[in-house]
Protein backbone atom coordinates (compact mmCIF):
# COMPACT_ATOMS: atom_id res chain seq x y z
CA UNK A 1 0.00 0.00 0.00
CA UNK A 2 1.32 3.44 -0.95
CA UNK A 3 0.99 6.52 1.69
CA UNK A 4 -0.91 9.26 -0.05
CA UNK A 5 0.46 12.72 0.26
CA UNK A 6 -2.39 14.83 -1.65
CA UNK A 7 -3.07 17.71 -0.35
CA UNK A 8 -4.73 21.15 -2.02
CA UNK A 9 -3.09 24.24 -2.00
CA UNK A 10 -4.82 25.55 1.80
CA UNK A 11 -4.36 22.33 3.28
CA UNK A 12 -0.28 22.20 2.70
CA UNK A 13 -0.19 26.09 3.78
CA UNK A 14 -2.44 24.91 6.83
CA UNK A 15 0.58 22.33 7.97
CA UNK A 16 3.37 24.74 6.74
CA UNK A 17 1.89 26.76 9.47
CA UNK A 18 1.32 23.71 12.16
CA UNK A 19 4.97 22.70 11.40
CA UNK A 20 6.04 26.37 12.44
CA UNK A 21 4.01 26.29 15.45
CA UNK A 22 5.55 23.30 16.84
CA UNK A 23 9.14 23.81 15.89
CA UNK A 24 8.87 26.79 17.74
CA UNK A 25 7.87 24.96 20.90
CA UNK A 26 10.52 21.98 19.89
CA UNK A 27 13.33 22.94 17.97
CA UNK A 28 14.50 19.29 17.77
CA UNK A 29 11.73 18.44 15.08
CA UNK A 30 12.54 17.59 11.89
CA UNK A 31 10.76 20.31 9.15
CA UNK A 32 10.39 17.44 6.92
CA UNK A 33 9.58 14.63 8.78
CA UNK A 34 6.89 16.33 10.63
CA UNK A 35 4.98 17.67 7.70
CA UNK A 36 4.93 14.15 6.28
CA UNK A 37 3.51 12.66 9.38
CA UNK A 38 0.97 15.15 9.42
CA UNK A 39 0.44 15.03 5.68
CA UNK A 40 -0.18 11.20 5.72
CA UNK A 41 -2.56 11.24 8.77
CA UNK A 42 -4.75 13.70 7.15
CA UNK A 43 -4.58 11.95 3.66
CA UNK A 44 -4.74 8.56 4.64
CA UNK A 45 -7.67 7.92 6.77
CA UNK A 46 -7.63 10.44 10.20
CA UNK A 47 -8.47 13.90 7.76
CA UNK A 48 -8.01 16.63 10.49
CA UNK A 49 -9.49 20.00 11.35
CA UNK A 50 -6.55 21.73 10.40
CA UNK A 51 -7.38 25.11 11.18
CA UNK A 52 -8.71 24.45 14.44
CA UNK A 53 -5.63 22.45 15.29
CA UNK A 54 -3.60 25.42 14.32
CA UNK A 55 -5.24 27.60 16.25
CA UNK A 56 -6.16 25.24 19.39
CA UNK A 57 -4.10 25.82 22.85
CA UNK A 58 -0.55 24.61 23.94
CA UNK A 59 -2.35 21.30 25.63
CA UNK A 60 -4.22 20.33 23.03
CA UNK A 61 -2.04 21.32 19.96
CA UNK A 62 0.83 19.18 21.72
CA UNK A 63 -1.32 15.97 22.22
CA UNK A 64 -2.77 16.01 18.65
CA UNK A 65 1.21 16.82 17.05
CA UNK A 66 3.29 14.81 18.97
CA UNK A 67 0.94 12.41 19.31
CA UNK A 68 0.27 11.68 15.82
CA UNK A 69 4.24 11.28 15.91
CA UNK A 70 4.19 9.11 18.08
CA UNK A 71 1.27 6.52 16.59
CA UNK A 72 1.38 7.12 12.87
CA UNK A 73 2.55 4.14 10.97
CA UNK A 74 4.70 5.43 8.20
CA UNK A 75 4.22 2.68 6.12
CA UNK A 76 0.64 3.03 5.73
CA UNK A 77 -0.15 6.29 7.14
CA UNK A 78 -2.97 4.95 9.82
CA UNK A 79 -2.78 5.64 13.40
CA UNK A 80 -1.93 2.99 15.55
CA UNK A 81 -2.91 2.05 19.03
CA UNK A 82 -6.52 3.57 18.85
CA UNK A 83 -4.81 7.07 19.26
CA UNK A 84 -7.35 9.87 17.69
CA UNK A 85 -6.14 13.24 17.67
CA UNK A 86 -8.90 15.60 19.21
CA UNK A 87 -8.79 17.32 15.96
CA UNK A 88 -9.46 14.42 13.74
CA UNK A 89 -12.75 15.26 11.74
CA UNK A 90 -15.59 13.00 12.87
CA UNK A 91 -16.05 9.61 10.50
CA UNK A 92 -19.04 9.91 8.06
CA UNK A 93 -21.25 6.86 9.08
CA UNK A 94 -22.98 4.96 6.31
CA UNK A 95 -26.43 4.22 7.42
């Protein structure tokens, strides 16, 4: 399975600016490796709020970020142990 990486012209700007944000708070991150975490958990099954998450406070901003780093399977781009960032978009149920 490939990891998707599409994203339209606001969306990439949106994590551009979520990438800022949390290099500021952790200058350790990697520019790259964080925008393609973030990149394939919003195009590969957890799409995100991203403006909210952008804007959201220090707590919540940190859980979602780090802890999509922390549970994203780069191979596939799904979260792993039933992490869900708080600014995941809520799944579309099929009646």
């Amino acid at each position: 399975m490939n990891v998707k990486f599409d994203l339209n012209r606001e969306e990439r700007i949106l994590i551009e600016d979520i990438v800022d944000r949390a290099i500021a708070d952790d200058k350790s991150l990697d520019r790259l490796d964080l925008t393609m975490d973030i990149t394939a958990c919003h195009c590969n099954g957890t799409p995100l709020k991203l403006a909210e998450l952008l804007t959201a406070d220090d707590f919540n901003f940190s859980h979602d970020v780090f802890g999509i780093r922390r549970h994203l399977d780069r191979t596939t781009g799904k979260l792993l142990n039933h992490f869900c960032p708080r600014f995941a978009k809520p799944e579309r149920r099929v009646a």
